[in-house]
PDB file of N, CA and C in Angstrom:
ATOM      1  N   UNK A   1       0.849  -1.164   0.000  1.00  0.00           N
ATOM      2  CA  UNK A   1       0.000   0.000   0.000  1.00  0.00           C
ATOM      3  C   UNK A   1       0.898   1.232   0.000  1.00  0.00           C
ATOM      4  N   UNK A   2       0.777   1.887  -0.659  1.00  0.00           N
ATOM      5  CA  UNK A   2       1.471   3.244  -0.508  1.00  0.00           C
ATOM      6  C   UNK A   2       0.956   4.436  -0.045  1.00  0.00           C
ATOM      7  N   UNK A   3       1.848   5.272   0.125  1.00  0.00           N
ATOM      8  CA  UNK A   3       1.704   6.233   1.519  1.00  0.00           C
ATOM      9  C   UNK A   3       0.199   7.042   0.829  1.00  0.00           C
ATOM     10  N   UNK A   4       0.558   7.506  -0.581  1.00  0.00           N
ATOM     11  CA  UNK A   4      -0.790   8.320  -1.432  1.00  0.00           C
ATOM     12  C   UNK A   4      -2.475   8.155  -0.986  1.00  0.00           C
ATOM     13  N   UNK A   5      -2.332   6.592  -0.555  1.00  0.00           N
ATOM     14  CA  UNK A   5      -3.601   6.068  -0.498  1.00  0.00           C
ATOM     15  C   UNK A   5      -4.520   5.964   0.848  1.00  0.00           C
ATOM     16  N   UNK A   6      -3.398   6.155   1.893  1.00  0.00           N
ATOM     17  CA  UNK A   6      -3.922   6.777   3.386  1.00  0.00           C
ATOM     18  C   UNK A   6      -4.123   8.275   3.632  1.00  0.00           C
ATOM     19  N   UNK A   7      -5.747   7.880   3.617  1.00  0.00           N
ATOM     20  CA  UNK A   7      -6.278   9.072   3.659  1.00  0.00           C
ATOM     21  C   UNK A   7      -7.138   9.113   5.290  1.00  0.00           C
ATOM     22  N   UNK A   8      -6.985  10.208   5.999  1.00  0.00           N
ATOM     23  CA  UNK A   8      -7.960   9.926   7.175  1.00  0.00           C
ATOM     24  C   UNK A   8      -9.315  10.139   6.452  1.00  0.00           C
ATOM     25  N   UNK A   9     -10.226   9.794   7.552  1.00  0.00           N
ATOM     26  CA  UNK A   9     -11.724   9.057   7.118  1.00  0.00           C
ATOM     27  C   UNK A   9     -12.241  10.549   7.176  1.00  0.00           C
ATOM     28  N   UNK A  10     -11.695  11.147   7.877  1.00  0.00           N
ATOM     29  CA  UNK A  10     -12.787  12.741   7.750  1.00  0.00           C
ATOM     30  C   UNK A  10     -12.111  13.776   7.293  1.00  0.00           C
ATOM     31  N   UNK A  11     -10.878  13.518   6.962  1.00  0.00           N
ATOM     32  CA  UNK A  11     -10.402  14.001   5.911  1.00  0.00           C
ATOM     33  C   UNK A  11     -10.807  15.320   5.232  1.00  0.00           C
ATOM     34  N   UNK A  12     -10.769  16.628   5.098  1.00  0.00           N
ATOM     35  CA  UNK A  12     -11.349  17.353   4.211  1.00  0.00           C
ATOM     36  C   UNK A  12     -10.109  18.122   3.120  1.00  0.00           C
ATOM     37  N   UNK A  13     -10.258  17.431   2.074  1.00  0.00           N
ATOM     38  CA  UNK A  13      -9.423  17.755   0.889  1.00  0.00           C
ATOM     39  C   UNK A  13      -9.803  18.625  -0.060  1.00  0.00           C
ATOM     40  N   UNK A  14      -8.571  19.320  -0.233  1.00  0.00           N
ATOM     41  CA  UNK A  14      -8.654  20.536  -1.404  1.00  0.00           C
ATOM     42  C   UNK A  14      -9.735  21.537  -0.900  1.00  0.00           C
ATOM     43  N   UNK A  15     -10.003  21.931   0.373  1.00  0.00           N
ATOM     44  CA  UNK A  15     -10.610  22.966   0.655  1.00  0.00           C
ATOM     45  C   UNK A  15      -9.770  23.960   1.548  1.00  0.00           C
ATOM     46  N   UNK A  16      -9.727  24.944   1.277  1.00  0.00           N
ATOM     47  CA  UNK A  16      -8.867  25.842   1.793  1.00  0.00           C
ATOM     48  C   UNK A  16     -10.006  26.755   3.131  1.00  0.00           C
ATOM     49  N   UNK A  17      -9.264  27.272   4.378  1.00  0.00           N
ATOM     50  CA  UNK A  17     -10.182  28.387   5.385  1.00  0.00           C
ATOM     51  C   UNK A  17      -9.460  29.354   5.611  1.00  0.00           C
ATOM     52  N   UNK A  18     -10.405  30.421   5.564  1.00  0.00           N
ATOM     53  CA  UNK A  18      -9.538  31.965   5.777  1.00  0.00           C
ATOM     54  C   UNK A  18      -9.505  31.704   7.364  1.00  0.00           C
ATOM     55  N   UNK A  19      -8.305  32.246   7.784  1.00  0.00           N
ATOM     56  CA  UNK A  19      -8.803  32.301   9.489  1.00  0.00           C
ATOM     57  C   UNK A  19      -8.322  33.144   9.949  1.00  0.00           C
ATOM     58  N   UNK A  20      -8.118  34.259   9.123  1.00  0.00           N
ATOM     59  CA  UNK A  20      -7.568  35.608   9.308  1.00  0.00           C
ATOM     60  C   UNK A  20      -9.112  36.519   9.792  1.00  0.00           C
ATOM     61  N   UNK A  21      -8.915  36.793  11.095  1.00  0.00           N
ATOM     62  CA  UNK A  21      -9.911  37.998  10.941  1.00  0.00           C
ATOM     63  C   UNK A  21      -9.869  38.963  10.416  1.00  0.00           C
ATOM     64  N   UNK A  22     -11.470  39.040  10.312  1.00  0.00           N
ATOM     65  CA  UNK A  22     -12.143  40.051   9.074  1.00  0.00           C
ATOM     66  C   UNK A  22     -11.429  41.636  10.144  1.00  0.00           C
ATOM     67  N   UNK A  23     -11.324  42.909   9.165  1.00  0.00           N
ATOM     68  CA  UNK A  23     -10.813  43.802   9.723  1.00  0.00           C
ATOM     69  C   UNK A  23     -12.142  44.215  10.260  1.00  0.00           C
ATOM     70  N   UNK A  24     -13.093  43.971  10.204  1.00  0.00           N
ATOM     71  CA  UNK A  24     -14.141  45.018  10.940  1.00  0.00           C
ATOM     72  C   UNK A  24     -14.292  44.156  12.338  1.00  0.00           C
ATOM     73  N   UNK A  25     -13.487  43.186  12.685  1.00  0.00           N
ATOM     74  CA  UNK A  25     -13.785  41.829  14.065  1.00  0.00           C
ATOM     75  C   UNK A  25     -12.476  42.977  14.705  1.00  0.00           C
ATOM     76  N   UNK A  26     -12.730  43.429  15.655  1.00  0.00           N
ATOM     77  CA  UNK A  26     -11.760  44.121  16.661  1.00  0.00           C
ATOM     78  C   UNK A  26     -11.687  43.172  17.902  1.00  0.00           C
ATOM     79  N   UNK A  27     -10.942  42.451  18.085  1.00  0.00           N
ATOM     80  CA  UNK A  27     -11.067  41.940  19.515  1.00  0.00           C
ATOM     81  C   UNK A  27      -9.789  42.267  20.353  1.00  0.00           C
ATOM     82  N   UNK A  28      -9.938  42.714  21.634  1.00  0.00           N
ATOM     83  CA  UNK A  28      -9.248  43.296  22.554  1.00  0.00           C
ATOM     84  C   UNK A  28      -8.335  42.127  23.027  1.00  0.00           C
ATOM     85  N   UNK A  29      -7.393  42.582  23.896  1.00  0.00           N
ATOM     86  CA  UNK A  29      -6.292  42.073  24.000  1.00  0.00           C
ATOM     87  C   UNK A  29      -6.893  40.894  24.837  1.00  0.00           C
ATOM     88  N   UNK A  30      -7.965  41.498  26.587  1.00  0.00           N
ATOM     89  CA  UNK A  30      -8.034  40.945  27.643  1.00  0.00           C
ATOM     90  C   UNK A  30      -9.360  39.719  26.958  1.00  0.00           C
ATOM     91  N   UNK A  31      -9.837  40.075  25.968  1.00  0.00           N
ATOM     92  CA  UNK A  31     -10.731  38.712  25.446  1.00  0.00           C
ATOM     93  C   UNK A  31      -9.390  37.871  24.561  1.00  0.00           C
ATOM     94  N   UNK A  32      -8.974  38.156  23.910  1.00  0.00           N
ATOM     95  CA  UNK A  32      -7.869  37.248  23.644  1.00  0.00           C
ATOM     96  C   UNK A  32      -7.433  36.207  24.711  1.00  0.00           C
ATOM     97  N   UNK A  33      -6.872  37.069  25.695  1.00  0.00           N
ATOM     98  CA  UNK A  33      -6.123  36.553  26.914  1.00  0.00           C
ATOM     99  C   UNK A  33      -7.722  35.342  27.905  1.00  0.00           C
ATOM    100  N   UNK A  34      -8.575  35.773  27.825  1.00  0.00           N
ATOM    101  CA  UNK A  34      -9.478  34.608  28.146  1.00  0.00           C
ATOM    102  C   UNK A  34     -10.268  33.669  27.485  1.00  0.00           C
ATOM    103  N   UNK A  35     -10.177  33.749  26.177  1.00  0.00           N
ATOM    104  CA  UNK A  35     -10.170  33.087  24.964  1.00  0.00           C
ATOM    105  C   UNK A  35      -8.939  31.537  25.511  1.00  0.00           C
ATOM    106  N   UNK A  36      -7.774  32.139  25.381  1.00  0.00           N
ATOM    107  CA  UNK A  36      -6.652  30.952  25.069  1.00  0.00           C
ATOM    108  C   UNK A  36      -6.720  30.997  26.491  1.00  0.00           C
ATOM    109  N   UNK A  37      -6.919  31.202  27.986  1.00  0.00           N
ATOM    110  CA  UNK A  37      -6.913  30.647  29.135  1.00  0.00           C
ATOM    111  C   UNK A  37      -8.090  29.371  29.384  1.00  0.00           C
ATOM    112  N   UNK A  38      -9.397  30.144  28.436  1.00  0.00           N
ATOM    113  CA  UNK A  38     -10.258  29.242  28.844  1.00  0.00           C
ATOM    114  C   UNK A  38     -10.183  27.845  27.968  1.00  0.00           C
ATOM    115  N   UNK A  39      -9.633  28.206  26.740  1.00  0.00           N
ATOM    116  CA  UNK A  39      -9.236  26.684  26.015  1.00  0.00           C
ATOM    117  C   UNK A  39      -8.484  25.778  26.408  1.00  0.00           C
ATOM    118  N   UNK A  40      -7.306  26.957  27.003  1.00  0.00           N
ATOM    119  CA  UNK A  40      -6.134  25.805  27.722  1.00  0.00           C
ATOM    120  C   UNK A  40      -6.941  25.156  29.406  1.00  0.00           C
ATOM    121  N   UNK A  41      -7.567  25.993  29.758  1.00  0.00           N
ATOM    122  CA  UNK A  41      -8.555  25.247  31.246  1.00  0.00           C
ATOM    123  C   UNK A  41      -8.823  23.939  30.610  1.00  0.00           C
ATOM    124  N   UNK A  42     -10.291  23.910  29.868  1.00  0.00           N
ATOM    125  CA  UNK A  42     -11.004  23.010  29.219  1.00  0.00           C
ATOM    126  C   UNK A  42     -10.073  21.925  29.190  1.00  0.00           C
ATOM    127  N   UNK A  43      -9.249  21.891  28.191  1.00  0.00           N
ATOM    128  CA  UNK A  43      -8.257  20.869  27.160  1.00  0.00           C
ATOM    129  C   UNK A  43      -7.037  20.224  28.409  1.00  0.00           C
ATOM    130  N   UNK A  44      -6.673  21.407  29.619  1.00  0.00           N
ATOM    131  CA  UNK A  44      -5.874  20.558  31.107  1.00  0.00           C
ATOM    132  C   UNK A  44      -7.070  19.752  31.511  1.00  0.00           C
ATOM    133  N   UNK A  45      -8.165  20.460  32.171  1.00  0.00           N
ATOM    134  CA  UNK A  45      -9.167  19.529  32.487  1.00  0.00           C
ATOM    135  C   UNK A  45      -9.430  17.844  32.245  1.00  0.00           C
ATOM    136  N   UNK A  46      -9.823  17.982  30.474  1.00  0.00           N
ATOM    137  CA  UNK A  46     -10.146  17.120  29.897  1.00  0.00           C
ATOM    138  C   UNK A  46      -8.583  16.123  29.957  1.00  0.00           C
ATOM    139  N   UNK A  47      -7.822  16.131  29.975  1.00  0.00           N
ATOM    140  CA  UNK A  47      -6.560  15.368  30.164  1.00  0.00           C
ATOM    141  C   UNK A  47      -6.230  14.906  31.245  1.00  0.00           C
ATOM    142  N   UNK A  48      -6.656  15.798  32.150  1.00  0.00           N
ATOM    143  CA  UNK A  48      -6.451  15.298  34.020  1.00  0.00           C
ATOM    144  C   UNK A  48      -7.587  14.711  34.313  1.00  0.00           C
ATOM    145  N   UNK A  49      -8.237  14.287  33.710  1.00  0.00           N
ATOM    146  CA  UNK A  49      -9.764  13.329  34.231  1.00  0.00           C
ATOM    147  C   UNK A  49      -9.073  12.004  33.164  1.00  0.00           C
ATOM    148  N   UNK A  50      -8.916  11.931  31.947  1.00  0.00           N
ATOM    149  CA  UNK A  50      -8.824  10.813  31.203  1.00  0.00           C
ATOM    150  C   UNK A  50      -7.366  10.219  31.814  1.00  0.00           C
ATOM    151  N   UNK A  51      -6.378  11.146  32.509  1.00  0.00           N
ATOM    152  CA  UNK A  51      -5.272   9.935  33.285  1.00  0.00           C
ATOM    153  C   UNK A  51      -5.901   9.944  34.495  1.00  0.00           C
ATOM    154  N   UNK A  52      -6.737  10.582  35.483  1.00  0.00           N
ATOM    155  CA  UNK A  52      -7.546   9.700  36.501  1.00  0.00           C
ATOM    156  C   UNK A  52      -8.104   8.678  35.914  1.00  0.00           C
ATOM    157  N   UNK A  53      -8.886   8.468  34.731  1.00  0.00           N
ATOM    158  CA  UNK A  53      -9.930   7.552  34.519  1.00  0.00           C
ATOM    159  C   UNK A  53      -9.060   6.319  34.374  1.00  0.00           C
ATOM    160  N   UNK A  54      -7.737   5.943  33.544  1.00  0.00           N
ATOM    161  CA  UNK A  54      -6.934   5.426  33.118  1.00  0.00           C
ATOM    162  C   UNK A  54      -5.989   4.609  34.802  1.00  0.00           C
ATOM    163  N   UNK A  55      -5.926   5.972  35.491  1.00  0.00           N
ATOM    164  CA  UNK A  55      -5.037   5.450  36.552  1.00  0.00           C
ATOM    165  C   UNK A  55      -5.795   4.593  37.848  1.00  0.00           C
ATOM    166  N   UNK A  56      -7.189   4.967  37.591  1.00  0.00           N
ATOM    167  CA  UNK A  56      -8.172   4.145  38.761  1.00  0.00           C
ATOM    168  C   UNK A  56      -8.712   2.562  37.556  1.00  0.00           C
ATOM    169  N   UNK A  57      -9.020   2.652  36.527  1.00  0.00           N
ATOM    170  CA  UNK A  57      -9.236   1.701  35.820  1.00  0.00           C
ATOM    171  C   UNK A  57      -8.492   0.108  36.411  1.00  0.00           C
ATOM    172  N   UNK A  58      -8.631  -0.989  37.221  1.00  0.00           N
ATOM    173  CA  UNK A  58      -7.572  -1.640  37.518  1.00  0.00           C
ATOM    174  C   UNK A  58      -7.362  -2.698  36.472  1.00  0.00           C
ATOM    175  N   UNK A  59      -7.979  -2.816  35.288  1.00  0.00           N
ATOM    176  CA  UNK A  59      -7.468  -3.538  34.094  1.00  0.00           C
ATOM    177  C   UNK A  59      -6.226  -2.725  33.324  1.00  0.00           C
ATOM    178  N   UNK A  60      -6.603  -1.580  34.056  1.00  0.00           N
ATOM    179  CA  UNK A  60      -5.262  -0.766  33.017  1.00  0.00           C
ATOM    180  C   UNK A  60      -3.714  -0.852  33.697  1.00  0.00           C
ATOM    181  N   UNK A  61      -3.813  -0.635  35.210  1.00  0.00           N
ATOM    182  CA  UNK A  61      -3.144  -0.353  36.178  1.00  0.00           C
ATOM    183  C   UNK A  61      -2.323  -1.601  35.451  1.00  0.00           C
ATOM    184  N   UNK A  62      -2.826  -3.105  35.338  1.00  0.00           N
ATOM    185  CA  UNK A  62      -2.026  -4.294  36.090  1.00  0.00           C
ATOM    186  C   UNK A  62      -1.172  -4.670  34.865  1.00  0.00           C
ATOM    187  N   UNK A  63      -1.447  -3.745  33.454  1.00  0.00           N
ATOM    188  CA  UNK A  63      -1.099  -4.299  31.892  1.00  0.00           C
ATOM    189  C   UNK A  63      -0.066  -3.627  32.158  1.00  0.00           C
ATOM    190  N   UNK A  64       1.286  -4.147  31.748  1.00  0.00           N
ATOM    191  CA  UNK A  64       3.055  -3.159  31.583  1.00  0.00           C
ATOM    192  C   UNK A  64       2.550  -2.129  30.566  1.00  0.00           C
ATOM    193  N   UNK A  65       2.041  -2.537  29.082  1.00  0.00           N
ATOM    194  CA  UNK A  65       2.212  -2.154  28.183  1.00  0.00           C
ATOM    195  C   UNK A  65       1.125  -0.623  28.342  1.00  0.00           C
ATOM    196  N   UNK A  66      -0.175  -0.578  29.019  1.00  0.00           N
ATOM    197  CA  UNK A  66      -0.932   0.615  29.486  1.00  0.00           C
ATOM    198  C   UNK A  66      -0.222   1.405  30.486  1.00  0.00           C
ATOM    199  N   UNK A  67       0.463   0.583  31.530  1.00  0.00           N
ATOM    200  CA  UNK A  67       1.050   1.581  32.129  1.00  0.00           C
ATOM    201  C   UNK A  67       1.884   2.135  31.495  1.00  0.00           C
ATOM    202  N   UNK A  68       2.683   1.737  30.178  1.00  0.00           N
ATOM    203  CA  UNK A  68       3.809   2.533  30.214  1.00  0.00           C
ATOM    204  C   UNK A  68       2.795   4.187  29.246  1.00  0.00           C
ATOM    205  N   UNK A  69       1.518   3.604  28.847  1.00  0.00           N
ATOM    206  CA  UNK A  69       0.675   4.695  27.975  1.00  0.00           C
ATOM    207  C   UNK A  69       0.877   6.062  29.088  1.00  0.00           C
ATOM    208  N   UNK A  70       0.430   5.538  30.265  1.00  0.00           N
ATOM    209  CA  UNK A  70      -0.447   6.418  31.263  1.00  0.00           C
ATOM    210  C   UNK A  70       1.007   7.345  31.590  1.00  0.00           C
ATOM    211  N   UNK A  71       2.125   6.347  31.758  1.00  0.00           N
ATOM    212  CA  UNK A  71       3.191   7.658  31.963  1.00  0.00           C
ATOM    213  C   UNK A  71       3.784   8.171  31.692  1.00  0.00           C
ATOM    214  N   UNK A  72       3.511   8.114  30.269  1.00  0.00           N
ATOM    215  CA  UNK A  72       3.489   8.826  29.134  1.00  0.00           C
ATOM    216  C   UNK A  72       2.578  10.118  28.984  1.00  0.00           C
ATOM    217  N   UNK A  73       1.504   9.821  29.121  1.00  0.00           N
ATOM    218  CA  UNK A  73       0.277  11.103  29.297  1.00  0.00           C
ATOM    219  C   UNK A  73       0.336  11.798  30.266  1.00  0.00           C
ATOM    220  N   UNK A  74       0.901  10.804  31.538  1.00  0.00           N
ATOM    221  CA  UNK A  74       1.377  12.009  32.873  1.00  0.00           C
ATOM    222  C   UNK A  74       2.346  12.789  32.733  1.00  0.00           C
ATOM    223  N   UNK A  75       3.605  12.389  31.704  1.00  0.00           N
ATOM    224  CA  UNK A  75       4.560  12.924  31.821  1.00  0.00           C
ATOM    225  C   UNK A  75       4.407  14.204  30.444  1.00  0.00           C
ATOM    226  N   UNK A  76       3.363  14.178  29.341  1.00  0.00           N
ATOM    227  CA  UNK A  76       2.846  15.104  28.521  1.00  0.00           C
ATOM    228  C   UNK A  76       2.408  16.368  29.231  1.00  0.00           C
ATOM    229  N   UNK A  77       1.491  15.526  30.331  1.00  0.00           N
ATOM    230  CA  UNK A  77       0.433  16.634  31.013  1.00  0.00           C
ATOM    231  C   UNK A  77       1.497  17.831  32.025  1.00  0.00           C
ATOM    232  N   UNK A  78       2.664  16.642  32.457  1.00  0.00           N
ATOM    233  CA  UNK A  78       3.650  17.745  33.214  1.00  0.00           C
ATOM    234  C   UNK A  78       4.221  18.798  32.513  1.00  0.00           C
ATOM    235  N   UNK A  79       4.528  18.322  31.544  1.00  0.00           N
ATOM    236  CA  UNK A  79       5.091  19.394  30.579  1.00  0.00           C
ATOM    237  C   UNK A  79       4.421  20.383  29.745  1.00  0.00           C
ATOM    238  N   UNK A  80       3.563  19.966  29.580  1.00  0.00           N
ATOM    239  CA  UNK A  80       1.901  21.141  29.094  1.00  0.00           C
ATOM    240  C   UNK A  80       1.503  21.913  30.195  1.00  0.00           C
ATOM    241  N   UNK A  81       1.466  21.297  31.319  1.00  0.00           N
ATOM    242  CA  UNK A  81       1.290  22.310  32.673  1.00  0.00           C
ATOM    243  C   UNK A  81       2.020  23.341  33.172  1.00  0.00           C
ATOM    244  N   UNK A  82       4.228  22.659  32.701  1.00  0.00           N
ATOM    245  CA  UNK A  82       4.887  23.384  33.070  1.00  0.00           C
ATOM    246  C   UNK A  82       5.266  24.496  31.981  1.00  0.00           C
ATOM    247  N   UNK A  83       4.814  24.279  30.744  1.00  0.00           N
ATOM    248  CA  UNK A  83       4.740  25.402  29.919  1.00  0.00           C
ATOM    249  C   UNK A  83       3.946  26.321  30.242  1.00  0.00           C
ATOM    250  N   UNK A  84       2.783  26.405  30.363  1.00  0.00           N
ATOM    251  CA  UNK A  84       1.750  27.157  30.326  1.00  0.00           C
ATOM    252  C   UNK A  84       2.330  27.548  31.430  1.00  0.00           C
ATOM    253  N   UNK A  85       2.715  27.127  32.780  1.00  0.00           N
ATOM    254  CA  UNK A  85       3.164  27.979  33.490  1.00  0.00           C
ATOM    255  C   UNK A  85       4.191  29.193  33.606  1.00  0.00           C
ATOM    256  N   UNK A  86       5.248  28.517  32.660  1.00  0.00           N
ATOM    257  CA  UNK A  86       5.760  29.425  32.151  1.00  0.00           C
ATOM    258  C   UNK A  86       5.787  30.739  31.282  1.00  0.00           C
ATOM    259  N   UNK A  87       5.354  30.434  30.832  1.00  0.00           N
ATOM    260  CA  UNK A  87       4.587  31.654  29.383  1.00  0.00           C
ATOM    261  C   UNK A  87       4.055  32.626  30.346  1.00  0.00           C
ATOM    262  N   UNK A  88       2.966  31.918  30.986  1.00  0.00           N
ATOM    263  CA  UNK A  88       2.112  33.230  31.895  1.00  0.00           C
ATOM    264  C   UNK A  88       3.102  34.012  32.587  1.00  0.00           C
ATOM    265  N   UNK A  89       4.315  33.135  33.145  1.00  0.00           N
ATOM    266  CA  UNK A  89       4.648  34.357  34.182  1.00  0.00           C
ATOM    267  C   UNK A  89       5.664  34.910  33.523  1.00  0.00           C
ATOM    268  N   UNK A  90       6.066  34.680  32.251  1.00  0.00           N
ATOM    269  CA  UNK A  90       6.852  35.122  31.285  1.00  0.00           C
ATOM    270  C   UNK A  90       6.008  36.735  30.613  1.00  0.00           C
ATOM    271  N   UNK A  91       4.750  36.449  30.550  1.00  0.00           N
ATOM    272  CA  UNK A  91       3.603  37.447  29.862  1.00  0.00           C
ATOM    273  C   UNK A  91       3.666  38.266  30.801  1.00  0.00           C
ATOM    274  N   UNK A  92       3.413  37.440  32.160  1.00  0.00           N
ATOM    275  CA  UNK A  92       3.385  39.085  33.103  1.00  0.00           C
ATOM    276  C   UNK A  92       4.475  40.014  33.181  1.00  0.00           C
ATOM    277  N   UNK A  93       5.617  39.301  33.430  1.00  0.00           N
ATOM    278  CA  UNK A  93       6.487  39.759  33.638  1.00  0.00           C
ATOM    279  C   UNK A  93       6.639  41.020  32.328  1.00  0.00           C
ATOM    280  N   UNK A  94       6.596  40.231  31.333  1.00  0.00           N
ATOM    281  CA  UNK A  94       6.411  41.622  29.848  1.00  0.00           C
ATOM    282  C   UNK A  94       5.544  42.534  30.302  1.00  0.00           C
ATOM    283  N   UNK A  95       4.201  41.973  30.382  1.00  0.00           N
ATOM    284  CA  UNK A  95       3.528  43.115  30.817  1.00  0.00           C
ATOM    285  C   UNK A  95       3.735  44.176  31.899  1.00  0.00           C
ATOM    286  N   UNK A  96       3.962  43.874  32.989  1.00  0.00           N
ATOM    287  CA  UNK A  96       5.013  44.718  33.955  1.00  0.00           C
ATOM    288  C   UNK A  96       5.597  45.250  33.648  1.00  0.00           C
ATOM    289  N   UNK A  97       7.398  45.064  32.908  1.00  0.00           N
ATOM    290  CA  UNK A  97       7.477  45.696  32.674  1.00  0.00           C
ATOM    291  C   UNK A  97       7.112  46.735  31.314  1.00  0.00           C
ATOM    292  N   UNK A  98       6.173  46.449  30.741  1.00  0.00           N
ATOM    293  CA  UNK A  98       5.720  47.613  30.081  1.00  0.00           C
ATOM    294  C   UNK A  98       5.059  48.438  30.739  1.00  0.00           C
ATOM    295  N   UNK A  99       4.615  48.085  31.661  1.00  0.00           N
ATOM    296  CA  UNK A  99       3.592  49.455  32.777  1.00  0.00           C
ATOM    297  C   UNK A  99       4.326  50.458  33.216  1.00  0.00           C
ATOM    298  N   UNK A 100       5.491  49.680  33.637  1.00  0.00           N
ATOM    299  CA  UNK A 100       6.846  50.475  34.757  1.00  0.00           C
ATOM    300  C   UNK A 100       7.280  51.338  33.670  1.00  0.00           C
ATOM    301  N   UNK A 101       7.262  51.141  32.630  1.00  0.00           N
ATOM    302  CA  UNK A 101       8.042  52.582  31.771  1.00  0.00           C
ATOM    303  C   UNK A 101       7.066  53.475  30.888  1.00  0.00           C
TER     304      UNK A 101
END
């Protein structure tokens, strides 16, 4: 089989999306800023319930080959957590000092 012929099933081909906002869409900085907080909430959320669900599961617990999934996803989620932590206090810190001068 060659690579040409794997196609995903929902797939949407040869359609192009603008995703440039339109100039008359003004959106402010502080909706921006709770825009991408509340996506990144949601999307930590949804990741810290599916490795609870995974880590209480005891068919999953007792398999080598799931555990090694789960600490894998724990060890994703640390690093998605410890970014985002970073950035923010990286942002404030910009923002600060832009106030101070």
């Amino acid at each position: 089989m060659s690579i040409a012929t794997i196609v995903p099933e929902n797939a949407v081909i040869g359609q192009a999306v603008n995703i440039r906002p339109m100039e008359t869409d003004i959106v402010s900085l502080d909706d921006r800023l709770l825009q991408a907080f509340s996506g990144s909430a949601i999307a930590t959320a949804v990741d810290k319930q599916t490795i609870t669900n995974r880590i209480e599961d005891p068919n999953l617990v007792t398999d080598p080959k799931e555990l090694a999934i789960s600490q894998e996803m724990i060890s994703d989620y640390n690093l998605y957590v410890s970014m985002v932590s970073t950035l923010t206090r990286k942002g404030v810190g910009a923002v600060e000092t832009l106030l101070r001068s």
